[in-house]
N, C-alpha and C. Protein backbone atom coordinates (compact mmCIF):
# COMPACT_ATOMS: atom_id res chain seq x y z
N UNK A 1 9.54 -19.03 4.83
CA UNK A 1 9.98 -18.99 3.45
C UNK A 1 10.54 -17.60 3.16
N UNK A 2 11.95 -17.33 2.70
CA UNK A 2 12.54 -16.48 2.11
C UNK A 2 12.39 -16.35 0.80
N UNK A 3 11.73 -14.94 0.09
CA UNK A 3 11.62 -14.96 -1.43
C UNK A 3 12.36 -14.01 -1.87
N UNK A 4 13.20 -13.08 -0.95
CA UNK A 4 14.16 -12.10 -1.16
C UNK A 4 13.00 -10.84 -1.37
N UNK A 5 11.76 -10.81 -0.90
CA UNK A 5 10.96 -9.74 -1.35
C UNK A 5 10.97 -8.87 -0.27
N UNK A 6 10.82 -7.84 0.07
CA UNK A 6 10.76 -6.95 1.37
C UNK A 6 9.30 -6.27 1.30
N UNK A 7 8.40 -5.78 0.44
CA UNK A 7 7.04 -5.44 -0.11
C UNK A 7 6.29 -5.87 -0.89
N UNK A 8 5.18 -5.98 -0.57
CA UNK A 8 4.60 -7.02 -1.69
C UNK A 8 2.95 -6.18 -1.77
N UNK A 9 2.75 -5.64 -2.44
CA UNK A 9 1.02 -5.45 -3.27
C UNK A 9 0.33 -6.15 -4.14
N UNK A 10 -0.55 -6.21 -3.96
CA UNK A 10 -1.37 -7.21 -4.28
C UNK A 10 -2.83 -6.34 -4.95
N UNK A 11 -3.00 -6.38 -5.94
CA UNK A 11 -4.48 -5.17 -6.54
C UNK A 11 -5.54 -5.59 -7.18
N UNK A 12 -6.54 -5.81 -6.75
CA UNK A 12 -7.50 -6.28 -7.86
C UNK A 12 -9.14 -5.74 -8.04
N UNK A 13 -9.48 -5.78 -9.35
CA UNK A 13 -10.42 -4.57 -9.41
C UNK A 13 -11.77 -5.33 -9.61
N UNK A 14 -13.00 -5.41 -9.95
CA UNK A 14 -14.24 -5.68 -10.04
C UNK A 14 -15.31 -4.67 -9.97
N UNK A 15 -16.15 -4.51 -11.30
CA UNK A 15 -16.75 -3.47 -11.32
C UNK A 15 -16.42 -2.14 -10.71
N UNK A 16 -15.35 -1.71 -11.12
CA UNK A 16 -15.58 0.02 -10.60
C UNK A 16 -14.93 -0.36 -9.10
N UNK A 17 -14.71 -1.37 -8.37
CA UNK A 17 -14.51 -1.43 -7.15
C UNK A 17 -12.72 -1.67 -7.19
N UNK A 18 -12.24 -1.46 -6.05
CA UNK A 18 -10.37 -1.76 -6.07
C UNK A 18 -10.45 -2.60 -4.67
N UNK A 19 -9.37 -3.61 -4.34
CA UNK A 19 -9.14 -4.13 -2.99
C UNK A 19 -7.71 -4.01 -3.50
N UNK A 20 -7.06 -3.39 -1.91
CA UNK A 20 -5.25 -4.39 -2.13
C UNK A 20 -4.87 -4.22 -0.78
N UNK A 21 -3.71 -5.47 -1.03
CA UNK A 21 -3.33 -6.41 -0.01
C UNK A 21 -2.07 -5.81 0.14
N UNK A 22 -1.85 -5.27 1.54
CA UNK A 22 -0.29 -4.78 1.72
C UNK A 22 0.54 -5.31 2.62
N UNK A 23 1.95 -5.92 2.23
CA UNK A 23 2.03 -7.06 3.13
C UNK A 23 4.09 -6.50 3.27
N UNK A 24 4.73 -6.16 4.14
CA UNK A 24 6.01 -5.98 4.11
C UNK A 24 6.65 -6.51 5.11
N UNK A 25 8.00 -7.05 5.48
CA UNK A 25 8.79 -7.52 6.34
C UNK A 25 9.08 -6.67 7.75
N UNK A 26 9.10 -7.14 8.74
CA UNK A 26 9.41 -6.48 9.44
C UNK A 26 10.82 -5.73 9.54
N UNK A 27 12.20 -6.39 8.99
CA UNK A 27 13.19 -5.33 8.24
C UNK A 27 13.07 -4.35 7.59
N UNK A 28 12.20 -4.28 6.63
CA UNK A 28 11.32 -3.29 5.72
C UNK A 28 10.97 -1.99 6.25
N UNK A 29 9.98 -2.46 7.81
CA UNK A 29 9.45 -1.43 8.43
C UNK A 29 10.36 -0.99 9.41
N UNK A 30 11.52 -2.02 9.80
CA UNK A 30 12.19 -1.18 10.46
C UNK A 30 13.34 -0.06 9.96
N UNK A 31 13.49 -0.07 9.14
CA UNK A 31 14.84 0.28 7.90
C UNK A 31 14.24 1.66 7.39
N UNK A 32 12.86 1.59 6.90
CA UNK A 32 12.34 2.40 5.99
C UNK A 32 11.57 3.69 7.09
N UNK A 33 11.19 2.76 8.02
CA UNK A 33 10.18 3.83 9.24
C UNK A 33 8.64 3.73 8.52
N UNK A 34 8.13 2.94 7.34
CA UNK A 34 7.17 2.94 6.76
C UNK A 34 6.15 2.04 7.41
N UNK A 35 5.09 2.71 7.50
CA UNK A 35 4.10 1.78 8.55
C UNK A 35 2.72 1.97 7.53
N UNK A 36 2.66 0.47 7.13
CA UNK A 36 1.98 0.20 5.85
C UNK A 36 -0.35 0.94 6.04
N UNK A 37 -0.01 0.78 7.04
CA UNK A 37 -1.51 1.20 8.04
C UNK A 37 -1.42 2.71 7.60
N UNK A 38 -0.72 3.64 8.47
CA UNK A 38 -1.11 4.78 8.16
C UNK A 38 -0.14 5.54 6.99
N UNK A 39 1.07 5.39 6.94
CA UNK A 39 1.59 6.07 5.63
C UNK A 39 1.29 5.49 4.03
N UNK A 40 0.72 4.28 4.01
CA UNK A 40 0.09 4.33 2.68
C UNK A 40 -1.42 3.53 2.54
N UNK A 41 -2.08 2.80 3.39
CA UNK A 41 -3.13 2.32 3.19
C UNK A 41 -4.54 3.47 3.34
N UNK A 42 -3.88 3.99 4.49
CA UNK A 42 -5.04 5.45 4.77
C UNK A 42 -4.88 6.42 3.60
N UNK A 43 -3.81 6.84 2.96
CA UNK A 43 -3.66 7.97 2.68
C UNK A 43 -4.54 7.19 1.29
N UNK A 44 -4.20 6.02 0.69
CA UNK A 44 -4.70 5.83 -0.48
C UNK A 44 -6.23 5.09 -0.73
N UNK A 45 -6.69 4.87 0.57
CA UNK A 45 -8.12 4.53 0.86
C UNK A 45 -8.98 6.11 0.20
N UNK A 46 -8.07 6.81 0.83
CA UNK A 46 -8.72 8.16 0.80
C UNK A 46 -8.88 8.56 -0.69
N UNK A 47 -7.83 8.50 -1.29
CA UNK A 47 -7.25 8.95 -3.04
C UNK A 47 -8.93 8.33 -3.71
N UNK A 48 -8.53 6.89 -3.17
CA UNK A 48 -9.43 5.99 -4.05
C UNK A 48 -11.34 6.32 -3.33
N UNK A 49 -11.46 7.24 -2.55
CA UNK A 49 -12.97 7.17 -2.01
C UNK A 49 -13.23 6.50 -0.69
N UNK A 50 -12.26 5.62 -0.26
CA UNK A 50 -12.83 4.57 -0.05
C UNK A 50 -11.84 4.73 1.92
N UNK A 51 -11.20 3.52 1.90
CA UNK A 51 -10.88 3.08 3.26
C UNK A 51 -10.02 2.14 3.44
N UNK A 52 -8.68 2.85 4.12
CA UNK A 52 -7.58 1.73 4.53
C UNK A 52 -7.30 1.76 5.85
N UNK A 53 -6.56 0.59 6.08
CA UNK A 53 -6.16 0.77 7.71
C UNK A 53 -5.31 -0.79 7.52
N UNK A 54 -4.94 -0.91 8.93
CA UNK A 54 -4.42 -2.03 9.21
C UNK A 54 -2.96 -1.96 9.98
N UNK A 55 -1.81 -2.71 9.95
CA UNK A 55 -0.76 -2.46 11.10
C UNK A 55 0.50 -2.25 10.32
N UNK A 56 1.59 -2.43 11.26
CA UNK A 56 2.52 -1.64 10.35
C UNK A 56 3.18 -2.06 9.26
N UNK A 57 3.26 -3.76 9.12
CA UNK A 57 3.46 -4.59 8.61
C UNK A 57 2.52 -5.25 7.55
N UNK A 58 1.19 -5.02 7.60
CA UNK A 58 0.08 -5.71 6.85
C UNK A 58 -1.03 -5.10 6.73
N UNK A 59 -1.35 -4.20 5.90
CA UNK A 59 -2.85 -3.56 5.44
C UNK A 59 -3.45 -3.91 4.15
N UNK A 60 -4.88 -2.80 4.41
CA UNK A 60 -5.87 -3.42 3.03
C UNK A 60 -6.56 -2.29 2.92
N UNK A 61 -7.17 -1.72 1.28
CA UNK A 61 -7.54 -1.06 1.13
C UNK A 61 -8.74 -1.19 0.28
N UNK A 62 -10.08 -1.05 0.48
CA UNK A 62 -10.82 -1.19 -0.35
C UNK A 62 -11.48 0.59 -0.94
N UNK A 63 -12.21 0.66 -1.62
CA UNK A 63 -11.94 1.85 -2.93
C UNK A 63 -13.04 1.82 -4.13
N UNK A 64 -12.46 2.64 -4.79
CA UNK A 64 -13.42 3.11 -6.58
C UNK A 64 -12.68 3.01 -7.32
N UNK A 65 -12.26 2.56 -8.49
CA UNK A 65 -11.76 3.03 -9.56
C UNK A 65 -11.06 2.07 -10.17
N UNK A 66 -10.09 2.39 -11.15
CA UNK A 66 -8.91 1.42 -11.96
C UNK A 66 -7.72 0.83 -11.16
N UNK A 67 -7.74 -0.14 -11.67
CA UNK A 67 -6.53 -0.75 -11.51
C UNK A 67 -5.27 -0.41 -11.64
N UNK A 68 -5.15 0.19 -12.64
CA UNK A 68 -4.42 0.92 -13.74
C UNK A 68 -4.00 2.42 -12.36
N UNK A 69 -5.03 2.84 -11.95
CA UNK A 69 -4.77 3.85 -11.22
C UNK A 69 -4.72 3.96 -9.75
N UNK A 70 -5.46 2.94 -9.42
CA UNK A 70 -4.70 2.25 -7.98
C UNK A 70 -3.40 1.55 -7.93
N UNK A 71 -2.76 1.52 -9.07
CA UNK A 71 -1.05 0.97 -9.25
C UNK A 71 -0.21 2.07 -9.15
N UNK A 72 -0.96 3.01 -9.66
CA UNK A 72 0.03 4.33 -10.12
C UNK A 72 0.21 5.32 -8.70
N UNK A 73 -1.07 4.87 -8.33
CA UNK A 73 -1.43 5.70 -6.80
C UNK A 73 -0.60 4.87 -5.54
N UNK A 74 -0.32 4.10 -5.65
CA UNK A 74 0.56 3.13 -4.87
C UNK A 74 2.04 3.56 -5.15
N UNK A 75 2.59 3.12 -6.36
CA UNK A 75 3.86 3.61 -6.65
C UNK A 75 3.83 4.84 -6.49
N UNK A 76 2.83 6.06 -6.81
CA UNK A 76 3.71 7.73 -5.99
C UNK A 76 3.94 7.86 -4.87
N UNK A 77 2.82 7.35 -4.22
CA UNK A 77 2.99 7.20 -2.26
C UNK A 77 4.18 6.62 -1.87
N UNK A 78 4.50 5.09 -2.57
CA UNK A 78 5.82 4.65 -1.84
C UNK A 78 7.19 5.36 -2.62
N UNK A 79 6.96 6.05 -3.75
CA UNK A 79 8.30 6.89 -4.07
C UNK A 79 8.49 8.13 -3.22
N UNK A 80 7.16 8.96 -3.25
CA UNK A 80 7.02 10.08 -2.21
C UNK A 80 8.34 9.45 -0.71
N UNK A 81 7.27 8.07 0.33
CA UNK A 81 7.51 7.75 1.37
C UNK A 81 9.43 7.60 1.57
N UNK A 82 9.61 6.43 0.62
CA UNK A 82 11.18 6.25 -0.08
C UNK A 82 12.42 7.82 0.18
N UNK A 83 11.70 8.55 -1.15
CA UNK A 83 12.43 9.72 -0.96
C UNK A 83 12.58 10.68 0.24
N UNK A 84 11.19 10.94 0.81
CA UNK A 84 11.39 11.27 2.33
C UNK A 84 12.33 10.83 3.22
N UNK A 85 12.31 9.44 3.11
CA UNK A 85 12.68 8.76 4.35
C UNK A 85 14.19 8.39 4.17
N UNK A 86 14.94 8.60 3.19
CA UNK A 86 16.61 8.26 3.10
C UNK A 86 17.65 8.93 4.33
């Protein structure tokens, strides 16, 4: 199935706790050089307390905090990654 999407996050919070689902195309990762495992699931496991990992194409991050601020912490990493990488 084609949805025309190339990245997709996924965030959801419960008590004080964060999980998200990082899921991108393999065009995505090849185009961008972004490898969803260590340039943004680790770096933001870390932000949030907590712990990411996964491959270059598909990670997960579980964590502390808002929603609200695990969104915001997502979007600087991939603008940071973006602007680097042109």
């Amino acid at each position: 199935v084609n949805l025309g999407y190339h990245l997709s996050i996924v965030c959801g919070e419960r008590s004080g706790r964060v999980q998200v689902s990082l899921r991108c195309t393999r065009e995505f990762h090849e185009k961008t050089g972004i490898d969803l495992a260590s340039d943004l699931a680790e770096p933001l496991g870390r932000l949030l307390n907590g712990a990411g990992g996964g491959h270059s194409t598909s990670a997960g991050v579980n964590g502390y905090g808002s929603l609200e601020r695990t969104i915001e912490l997502c979007e600087s990493i991939i603008k940071d990654l973006l602007a680097t990488r042109k």
